[in-house]
N, C-alpha and C. Protein backbone atom coordinates (compact mmCIF):
# COMPACT_ATOMS: atom_id res chain seq x y z
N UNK A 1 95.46 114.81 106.50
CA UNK A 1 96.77 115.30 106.14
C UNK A 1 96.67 116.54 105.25
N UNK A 2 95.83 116.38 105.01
CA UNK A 2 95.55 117.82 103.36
C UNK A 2 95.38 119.13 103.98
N UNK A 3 94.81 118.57 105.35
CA UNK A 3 94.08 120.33 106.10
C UNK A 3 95.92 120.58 106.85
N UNK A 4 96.72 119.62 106.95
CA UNK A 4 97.86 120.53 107.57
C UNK A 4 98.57 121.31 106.55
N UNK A 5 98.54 121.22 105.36
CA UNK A 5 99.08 121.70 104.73
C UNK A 5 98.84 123.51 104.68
N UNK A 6 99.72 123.97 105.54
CA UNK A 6 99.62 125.79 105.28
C UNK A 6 99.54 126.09 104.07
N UNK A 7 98.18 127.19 104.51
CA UNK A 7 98.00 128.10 103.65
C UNK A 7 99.44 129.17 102.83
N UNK A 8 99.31 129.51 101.30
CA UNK A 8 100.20 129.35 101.01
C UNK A 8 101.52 128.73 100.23
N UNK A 9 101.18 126.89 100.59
CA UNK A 9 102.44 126.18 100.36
C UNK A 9 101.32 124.92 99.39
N UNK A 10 102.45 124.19 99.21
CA UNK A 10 101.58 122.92 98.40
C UNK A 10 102.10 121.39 98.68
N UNK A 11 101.76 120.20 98.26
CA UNK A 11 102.12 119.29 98.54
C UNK A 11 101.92 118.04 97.68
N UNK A 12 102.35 117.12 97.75
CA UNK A 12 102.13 116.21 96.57
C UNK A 12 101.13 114.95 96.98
N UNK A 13 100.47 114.45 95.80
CA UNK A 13 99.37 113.20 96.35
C UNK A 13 100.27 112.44 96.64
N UNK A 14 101.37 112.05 96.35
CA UNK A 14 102.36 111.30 97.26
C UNK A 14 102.83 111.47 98.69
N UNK A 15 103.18 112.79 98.88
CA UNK A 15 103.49 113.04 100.08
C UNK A 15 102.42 113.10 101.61
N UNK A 16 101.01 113.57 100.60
CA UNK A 16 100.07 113.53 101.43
C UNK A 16 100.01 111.93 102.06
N UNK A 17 100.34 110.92 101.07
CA UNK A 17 99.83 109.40 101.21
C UNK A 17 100.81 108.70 101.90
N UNK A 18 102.58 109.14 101.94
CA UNK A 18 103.01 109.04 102.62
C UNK A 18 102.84 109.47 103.85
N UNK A 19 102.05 110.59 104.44
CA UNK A 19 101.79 111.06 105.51
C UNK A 19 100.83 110.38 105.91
N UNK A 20 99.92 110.00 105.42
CA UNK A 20 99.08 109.38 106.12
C UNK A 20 99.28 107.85 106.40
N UNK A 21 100.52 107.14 106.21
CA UNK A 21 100.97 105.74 106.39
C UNK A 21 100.38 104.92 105.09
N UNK A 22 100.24 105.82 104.15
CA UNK A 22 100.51 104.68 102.64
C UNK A 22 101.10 105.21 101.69
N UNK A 23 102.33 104.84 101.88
CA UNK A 23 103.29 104.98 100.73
C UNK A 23 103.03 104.01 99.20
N UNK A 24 103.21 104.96 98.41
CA UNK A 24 102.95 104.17 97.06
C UNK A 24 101.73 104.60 96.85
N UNK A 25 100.82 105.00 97.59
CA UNK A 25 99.40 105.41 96.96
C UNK A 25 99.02 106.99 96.54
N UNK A 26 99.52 107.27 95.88
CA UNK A 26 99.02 108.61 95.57
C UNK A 26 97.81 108.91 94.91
N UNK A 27 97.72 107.94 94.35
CA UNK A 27 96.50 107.70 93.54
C UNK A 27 95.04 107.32 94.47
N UNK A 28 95.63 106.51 95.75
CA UNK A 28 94.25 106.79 96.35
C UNK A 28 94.12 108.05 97.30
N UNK A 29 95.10 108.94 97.36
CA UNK A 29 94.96 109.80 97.76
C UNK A 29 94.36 111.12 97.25
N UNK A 30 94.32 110.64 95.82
CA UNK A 30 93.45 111.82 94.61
C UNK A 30 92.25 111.22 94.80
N UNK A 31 91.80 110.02 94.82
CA UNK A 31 90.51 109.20 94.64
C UNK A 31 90.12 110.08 96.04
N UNK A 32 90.67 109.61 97.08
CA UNK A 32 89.84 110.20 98.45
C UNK A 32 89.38 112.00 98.45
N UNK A 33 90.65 112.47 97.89
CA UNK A 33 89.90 113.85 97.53
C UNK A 33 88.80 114.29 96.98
N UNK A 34 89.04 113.36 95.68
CA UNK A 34 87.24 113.42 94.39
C UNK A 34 86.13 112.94 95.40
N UNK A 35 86.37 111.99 95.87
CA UNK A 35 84.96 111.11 96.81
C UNK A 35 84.87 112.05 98.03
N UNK A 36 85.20 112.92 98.59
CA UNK A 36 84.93 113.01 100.20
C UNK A 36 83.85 114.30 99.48
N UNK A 37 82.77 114.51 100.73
CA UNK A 37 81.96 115.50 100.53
C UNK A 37 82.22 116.97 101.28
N UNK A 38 82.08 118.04 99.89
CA UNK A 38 82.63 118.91 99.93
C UNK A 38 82.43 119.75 100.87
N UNK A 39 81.17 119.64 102.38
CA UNK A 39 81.07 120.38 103.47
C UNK A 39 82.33 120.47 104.19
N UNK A 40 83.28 119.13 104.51
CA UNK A 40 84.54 119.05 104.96
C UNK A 40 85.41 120.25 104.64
N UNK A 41 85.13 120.84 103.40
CA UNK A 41 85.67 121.84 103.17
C UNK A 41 87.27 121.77 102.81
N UNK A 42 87.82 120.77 102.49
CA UNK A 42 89.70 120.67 102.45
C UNK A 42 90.33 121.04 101.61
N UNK A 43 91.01 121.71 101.67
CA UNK A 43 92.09 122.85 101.26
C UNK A 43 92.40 121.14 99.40
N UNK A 44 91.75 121.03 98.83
CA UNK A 44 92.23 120.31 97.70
C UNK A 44 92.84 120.77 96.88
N UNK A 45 92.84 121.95 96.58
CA UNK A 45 93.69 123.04 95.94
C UNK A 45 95.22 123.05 95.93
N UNK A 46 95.49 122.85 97.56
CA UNK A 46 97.26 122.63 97.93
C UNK A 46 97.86 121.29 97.54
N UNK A 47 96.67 120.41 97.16
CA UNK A 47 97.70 119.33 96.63
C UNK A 47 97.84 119.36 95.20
N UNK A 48 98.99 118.99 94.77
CA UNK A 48 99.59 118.79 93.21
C UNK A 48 100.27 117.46 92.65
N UNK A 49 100.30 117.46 91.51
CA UNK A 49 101.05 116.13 90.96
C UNK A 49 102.30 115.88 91.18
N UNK A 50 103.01 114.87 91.41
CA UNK A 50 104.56 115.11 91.14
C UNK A 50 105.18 115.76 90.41
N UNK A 51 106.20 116.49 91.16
CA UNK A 51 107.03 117.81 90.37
C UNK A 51 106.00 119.15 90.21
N UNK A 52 104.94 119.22 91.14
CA UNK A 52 104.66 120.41 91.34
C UNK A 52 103.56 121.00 90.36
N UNK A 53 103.14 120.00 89.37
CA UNK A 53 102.16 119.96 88.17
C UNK A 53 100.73 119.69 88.82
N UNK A 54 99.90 120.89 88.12
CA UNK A 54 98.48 120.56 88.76
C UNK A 54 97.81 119.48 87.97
N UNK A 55 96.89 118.33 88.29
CA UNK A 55 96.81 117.03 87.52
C UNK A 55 95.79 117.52 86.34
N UNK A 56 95.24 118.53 86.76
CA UNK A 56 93.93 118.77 86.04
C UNK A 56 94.46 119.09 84.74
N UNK A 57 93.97 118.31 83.41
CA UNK A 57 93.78 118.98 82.07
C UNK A 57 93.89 120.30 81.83
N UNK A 58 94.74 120.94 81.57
CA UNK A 58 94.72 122.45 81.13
C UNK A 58 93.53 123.26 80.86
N UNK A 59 92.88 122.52 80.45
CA UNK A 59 91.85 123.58 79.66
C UNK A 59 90.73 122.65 80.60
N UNK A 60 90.92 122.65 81.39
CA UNK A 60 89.63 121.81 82.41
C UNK A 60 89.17 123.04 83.28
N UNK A 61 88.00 123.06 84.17
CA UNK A 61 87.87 123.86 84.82
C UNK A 61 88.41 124.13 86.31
N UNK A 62 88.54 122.55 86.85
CA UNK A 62 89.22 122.33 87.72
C UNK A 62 90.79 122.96 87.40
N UNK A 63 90.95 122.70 86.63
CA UNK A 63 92.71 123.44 86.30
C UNK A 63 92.92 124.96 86.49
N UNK A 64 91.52 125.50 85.91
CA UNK A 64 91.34 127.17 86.53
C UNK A 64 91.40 127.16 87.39
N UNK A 65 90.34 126.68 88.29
CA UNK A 65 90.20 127.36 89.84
C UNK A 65 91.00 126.93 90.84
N UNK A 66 91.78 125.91 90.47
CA UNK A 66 93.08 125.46 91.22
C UNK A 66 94.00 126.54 91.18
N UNK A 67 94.34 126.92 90.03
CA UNK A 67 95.42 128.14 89.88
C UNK A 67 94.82 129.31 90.76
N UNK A 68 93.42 129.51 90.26
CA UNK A 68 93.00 130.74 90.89
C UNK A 68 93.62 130.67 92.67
N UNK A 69 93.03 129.44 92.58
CA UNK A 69 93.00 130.14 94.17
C UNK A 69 94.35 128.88 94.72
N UNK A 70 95.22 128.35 93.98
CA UNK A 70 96.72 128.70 94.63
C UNK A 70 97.21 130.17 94.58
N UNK A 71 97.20 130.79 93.21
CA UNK A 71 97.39 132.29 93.20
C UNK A 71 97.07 133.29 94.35
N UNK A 72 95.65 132.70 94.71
CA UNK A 72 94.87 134.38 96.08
C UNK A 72 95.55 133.67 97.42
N UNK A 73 96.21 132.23 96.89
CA UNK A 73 97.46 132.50 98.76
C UNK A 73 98.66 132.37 98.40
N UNK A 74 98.86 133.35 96.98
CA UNK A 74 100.47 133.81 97.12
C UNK A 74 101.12 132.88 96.40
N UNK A 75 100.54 131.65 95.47
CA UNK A 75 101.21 130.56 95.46
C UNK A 75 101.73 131.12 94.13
N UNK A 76 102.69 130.70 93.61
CA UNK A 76 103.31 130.86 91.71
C UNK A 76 102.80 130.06 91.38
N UNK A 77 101.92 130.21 90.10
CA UNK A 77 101.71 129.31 89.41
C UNK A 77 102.06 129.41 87.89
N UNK A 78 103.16 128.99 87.39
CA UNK A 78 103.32 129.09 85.77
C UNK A 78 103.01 128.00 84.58
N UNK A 79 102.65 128.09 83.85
CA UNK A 79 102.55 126.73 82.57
C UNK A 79 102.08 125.72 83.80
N UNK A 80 101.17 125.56 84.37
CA UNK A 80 100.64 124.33 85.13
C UNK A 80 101.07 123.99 86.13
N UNK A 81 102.31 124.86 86.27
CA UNK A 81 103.32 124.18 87.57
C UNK A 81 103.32 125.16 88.85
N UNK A 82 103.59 124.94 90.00
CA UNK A 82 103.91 125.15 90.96
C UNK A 82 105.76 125.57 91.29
N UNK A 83 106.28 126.18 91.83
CA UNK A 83 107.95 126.51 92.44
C UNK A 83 107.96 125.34 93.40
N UNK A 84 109.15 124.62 93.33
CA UNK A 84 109.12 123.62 94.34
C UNK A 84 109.51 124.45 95.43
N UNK A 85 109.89 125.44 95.53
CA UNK A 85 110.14 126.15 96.64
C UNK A 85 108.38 126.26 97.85
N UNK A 86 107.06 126.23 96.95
CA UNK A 86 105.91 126.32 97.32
C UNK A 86 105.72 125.25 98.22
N UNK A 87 106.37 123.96 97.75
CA UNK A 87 106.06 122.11 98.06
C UNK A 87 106.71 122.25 99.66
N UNK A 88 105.47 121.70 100.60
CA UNK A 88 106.67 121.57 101.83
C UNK A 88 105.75 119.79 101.80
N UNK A 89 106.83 119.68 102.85
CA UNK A 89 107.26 118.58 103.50
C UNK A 89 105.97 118.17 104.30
N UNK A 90 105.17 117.14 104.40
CA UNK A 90 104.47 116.59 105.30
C UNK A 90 104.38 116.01 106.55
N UNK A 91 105.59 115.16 106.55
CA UNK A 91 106.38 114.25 107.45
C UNK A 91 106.95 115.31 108.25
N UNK A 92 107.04 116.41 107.78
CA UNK A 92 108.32 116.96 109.34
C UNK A 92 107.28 118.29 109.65
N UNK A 93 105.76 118.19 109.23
CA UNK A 93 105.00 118.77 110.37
C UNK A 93 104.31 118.56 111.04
């Protein structure tokens, strides 16, 4: 579900988990991100916390390079957050 997410846009560990037929799990949907090996290559970057918040600790490094590179596809990123205008929909692609 993470690789449909266009370049560009973003999505929530909820919505991803609803997309994939488990609702309520968002949380194993962050776990499956941390655990999968990184040759897969998946866009982990486009997913965000509820309300558009990147989960990572501010001053983490993961919290940089998330911004960075939502930023190099256009994405807004301000004070940690994402434009819900960025967030699409999972279910209706």
């Amino acid at each position: 579900m993470v690789c449909a997410i266009p370049r560009g846009q973003v999505s929530t560990y909820g919505a991803v988990a609803r997309a994939a037929g488990l609702p309520g799990r968002a949380r194993q949907a962050g776990f499956a991100l941390r655990v999968a090996p990184r040759d897969l290559h998946l866009p982990w970057h486009r997913v965000v916390g509820a309300g558009g918040h990147i989960a990572f600790p501010s001053a983490s490094r993961a919290h940089r390079e998330q911004t960075r590179r939502l930023r190099a596809e256009g994405v807004a990123v301000s004070g940690g957050r994402v434009p819900v205008s960025a967030l699409t929909d999972l279910e209706q692609l």
